[in-house]
Protein backbone atom coordinates (compact mmCIF):
# COMPACT_ATOMS: atom_id res chain seq x y z
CA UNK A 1 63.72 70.29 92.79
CA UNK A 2 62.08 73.53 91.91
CA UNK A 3 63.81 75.29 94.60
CA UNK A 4 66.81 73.73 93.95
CA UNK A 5 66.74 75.21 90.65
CA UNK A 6 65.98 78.43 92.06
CA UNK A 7 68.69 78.88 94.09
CA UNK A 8 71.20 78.25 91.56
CA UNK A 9 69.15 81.16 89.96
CA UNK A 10 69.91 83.84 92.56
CA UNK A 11 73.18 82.47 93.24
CA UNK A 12 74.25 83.03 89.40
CA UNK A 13 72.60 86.31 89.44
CA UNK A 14 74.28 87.41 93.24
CA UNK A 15 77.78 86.14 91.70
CA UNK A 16 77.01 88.37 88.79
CA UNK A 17 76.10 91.32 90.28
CA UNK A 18 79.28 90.98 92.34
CA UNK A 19 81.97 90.46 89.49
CA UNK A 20 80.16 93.44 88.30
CA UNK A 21 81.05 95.82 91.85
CA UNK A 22 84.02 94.29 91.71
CA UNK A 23 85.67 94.33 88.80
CA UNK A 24 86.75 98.23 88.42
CA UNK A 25 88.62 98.40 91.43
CA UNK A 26 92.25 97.53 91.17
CA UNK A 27 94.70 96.51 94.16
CA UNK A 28 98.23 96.28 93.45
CA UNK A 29 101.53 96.04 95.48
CA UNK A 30 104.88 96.07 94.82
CA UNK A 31 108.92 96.44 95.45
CA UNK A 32 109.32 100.55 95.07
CA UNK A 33 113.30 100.27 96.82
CA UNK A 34 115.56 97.97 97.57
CA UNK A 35 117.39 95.01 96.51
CA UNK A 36 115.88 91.72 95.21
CA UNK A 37 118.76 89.52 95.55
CA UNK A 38 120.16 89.50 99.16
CA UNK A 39 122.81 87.93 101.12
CA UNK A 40 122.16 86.11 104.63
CA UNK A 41 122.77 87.78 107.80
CA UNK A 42 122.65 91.63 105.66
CA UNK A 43 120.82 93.96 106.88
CA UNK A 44 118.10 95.25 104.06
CA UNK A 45 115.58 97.32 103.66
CA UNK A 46 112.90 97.78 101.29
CA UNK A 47 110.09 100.09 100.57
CA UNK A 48 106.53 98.32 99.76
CA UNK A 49 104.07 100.35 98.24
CA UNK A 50 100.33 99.25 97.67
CA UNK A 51 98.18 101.33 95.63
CA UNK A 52 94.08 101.00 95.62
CA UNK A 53 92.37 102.73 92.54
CA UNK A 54 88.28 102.50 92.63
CA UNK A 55 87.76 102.85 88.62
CA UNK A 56 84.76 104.92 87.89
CA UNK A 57 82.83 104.21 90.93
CA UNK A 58 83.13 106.32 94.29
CA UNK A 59 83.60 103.32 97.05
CA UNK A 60 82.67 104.31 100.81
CA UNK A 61 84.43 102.35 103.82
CA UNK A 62 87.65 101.45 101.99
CA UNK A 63 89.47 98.84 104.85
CA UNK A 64 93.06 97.47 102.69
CA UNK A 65 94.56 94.73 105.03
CA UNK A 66 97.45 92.68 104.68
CA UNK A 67 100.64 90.92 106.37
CA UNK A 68 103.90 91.62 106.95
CA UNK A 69 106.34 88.35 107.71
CA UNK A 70 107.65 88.21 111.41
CA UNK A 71 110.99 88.17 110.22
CA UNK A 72 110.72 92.16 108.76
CA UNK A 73 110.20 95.21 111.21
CA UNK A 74 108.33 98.83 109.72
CA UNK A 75 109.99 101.69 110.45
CA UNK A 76 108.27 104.07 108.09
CA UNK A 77 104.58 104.41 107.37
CA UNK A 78 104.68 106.82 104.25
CA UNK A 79 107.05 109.22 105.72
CA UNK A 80 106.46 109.05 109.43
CA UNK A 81 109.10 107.03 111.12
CA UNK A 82 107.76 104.58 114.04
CA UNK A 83 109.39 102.39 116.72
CA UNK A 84 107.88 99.20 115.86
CA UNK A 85 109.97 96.44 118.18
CA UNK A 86 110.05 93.40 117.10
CA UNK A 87 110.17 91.58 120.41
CA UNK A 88 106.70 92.29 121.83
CA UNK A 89 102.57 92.00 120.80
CA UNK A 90 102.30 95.42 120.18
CA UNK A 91 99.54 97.84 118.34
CA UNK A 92 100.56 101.52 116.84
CA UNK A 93 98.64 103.68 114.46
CA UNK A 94 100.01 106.15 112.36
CA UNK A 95 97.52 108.46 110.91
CA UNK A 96 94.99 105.81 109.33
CA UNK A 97 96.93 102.98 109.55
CA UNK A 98 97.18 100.27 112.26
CA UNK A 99 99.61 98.12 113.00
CA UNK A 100 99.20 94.90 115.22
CA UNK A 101 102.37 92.70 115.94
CA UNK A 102 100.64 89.72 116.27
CA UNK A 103 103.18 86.95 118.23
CA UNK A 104 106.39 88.68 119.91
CA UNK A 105 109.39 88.21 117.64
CA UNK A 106 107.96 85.22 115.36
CA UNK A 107 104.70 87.33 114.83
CA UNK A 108 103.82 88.42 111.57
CA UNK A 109 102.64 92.42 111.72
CA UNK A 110 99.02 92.79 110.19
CA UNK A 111 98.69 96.19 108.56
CA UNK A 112 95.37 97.61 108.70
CA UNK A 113 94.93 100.71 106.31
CA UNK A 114 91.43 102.83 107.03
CA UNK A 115 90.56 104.31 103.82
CA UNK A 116 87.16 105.41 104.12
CA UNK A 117 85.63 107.02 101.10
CA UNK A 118 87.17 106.67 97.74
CA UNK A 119 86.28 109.08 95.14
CA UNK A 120 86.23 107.20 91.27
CA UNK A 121 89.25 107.80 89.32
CA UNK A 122 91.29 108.75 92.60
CA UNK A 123 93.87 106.26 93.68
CA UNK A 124 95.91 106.20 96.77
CA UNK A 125 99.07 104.80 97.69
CA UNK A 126 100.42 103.75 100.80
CA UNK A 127 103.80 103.33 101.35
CA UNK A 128 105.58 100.79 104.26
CA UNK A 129 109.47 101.03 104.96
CA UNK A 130 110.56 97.54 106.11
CA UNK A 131 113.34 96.21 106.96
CA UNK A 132 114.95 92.80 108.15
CA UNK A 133 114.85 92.51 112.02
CA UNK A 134 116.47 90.38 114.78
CA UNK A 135 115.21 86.56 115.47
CA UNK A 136 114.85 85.35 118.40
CA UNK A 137 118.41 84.71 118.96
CA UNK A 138 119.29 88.07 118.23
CA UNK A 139 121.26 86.93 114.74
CA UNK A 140 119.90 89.56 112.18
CA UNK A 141 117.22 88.28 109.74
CA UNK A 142 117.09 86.45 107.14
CA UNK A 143 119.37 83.52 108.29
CA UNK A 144 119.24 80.62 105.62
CA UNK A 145 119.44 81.44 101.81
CA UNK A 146 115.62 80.88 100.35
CA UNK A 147 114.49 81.53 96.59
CA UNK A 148 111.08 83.40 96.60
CA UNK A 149 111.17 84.40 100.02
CA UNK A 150 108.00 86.28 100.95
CA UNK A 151 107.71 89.81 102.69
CA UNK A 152 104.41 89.84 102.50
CA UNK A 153 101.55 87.49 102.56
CA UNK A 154 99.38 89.19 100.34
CA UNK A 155 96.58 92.61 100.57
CA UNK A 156 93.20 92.33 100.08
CA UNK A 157 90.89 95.32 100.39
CA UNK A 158 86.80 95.26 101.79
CA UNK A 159 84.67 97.85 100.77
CA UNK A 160 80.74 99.34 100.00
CA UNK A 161 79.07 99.89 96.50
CA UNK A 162 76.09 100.81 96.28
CA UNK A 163 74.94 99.45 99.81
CA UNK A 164 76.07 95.92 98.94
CA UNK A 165 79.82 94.85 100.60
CA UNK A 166 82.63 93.37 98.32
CA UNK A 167 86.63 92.04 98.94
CA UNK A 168 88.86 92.69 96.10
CA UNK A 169 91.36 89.40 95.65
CA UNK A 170 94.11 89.26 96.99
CA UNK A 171 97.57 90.48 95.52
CA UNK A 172 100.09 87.93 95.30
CA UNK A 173 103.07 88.30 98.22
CA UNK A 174 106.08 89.62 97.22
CA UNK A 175 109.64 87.74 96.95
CA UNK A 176 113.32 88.12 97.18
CA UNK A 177 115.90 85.65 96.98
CA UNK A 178 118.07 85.02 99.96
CA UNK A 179 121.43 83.66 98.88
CA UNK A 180 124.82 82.97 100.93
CA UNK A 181 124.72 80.33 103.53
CA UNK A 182 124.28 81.19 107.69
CA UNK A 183 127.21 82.31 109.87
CA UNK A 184 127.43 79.74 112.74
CA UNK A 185 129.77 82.47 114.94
C-alpha cells in the first residue's frame, strides 16, 4: 500500500510540474481567407494560418504537426507556391516544413512544421494555402452539402523546457458548411 501511495505522489507532482511547462505556450489556428459557407462542386480556397507563441519561456525543438483532409490540396506554404498532386503518396518540404500525402487521392496530407528554438515572447505564424481538389472520380471536391465540415483535423505542437519534453493540446479542426446538393452530370 505504501508504494501505492507513493506513486500517486510523484504522479501528482510529475502532472504538476507539467501543467506548469505547459501552460504559457499557446497554439492557435484559424480561417485567415476565404469563404465559410460554400456551395458543392465550387472550387474554394482558403488560407489557414496557425500561430505558436512560447509565453515567457525560450522553448528548444519546436515540432507543430497537424492534418490536412484528403479532400483539400496546398498550393502555398507561406508564400512559396508548390505542386502538391493530389493523386499520389508523395513527400515535399518547403523551407522547414514537410509535407507527406499520406494515401493517394483519399489521403489526408500531414503537415510537419520544424520550428526549432523559440525565443519567449516571439511567436510565429505559418501560413497554408488550400484549396478543394479532385476525388477520385475526378468531380471537384466537396461533393455532398455537410454542416461543420472539417479542413483540418487539428495541430498539436511537441517541444523541450528545461530538459523535460511536453505536447501542447490540440486545437480544435476547423469547419465550413457545404451547402447545395451534388451534380449527377
Amino acid at each position: 500500500m505504501r508504494k501505492f501511495i507513493g506513486f500517486l505522489i510523484l504522479t501528482f507532482c510529475m502532472l504538476a510540474l507539467l501543467s506548469v511547462g505547459a501552460s504559457a505556450v499557446t497554439l492557435e489556428t484559424e480561417i485567415t481567407t476565404g469563404e465559410l459557407i460554400v456551395n458543392v462542386g465550387d472550387l474554394e480556397e482558403w488560407i489557414i494560418t496557425i500561430t505558436i507563441c512560447p509565453g515567457d519561456d525560450d522553448l528548444e525543438d519546436v515540432v507543430v504537426q497537424g492534418g490536412i483532409g484528403a479532400d483539400l490540396a496546398i498550393t502555398k506554404v507561406n508564400d512559396t507556391a508548390v505542386y502538391y498532386p493530389m493523386d499520389k503518396k508523395t513527400e515535399q518540404t518547403v523551407g522547414n516544413v514537410t509535407l507527406i500525402k499520406k494515401g493517394g487521392k483519399m489521403g489526408a496530407t500531414i503537415v510537419k512544421w520544424d520550428i526549432g528554438a523559440l525565443v519567449s515572447n516571439g511567436c510565429l505564424t505559418l501560413e497554408l494555402t488550400v484549396q478543394t481538389g479532385l476525388n477520385p472520380k475526378n468531380k471537384q471536391e466537396f461533393t455532398s452539402a455537410e454542416e461543420g465540415h472539417e479542413l483540418d483535423g487539428g495541430f498539436s505542437a511537441t517541444y523541450w523546457y528545461e530538459g523535460i519534453e511536453y505536447e501542447t493540446l490540440e486545437t480544435e479542426p476547423l469547419t465550413v458548411d457545404v451547402v447545395g446538393e451534388e451534380d449527377d452530370d
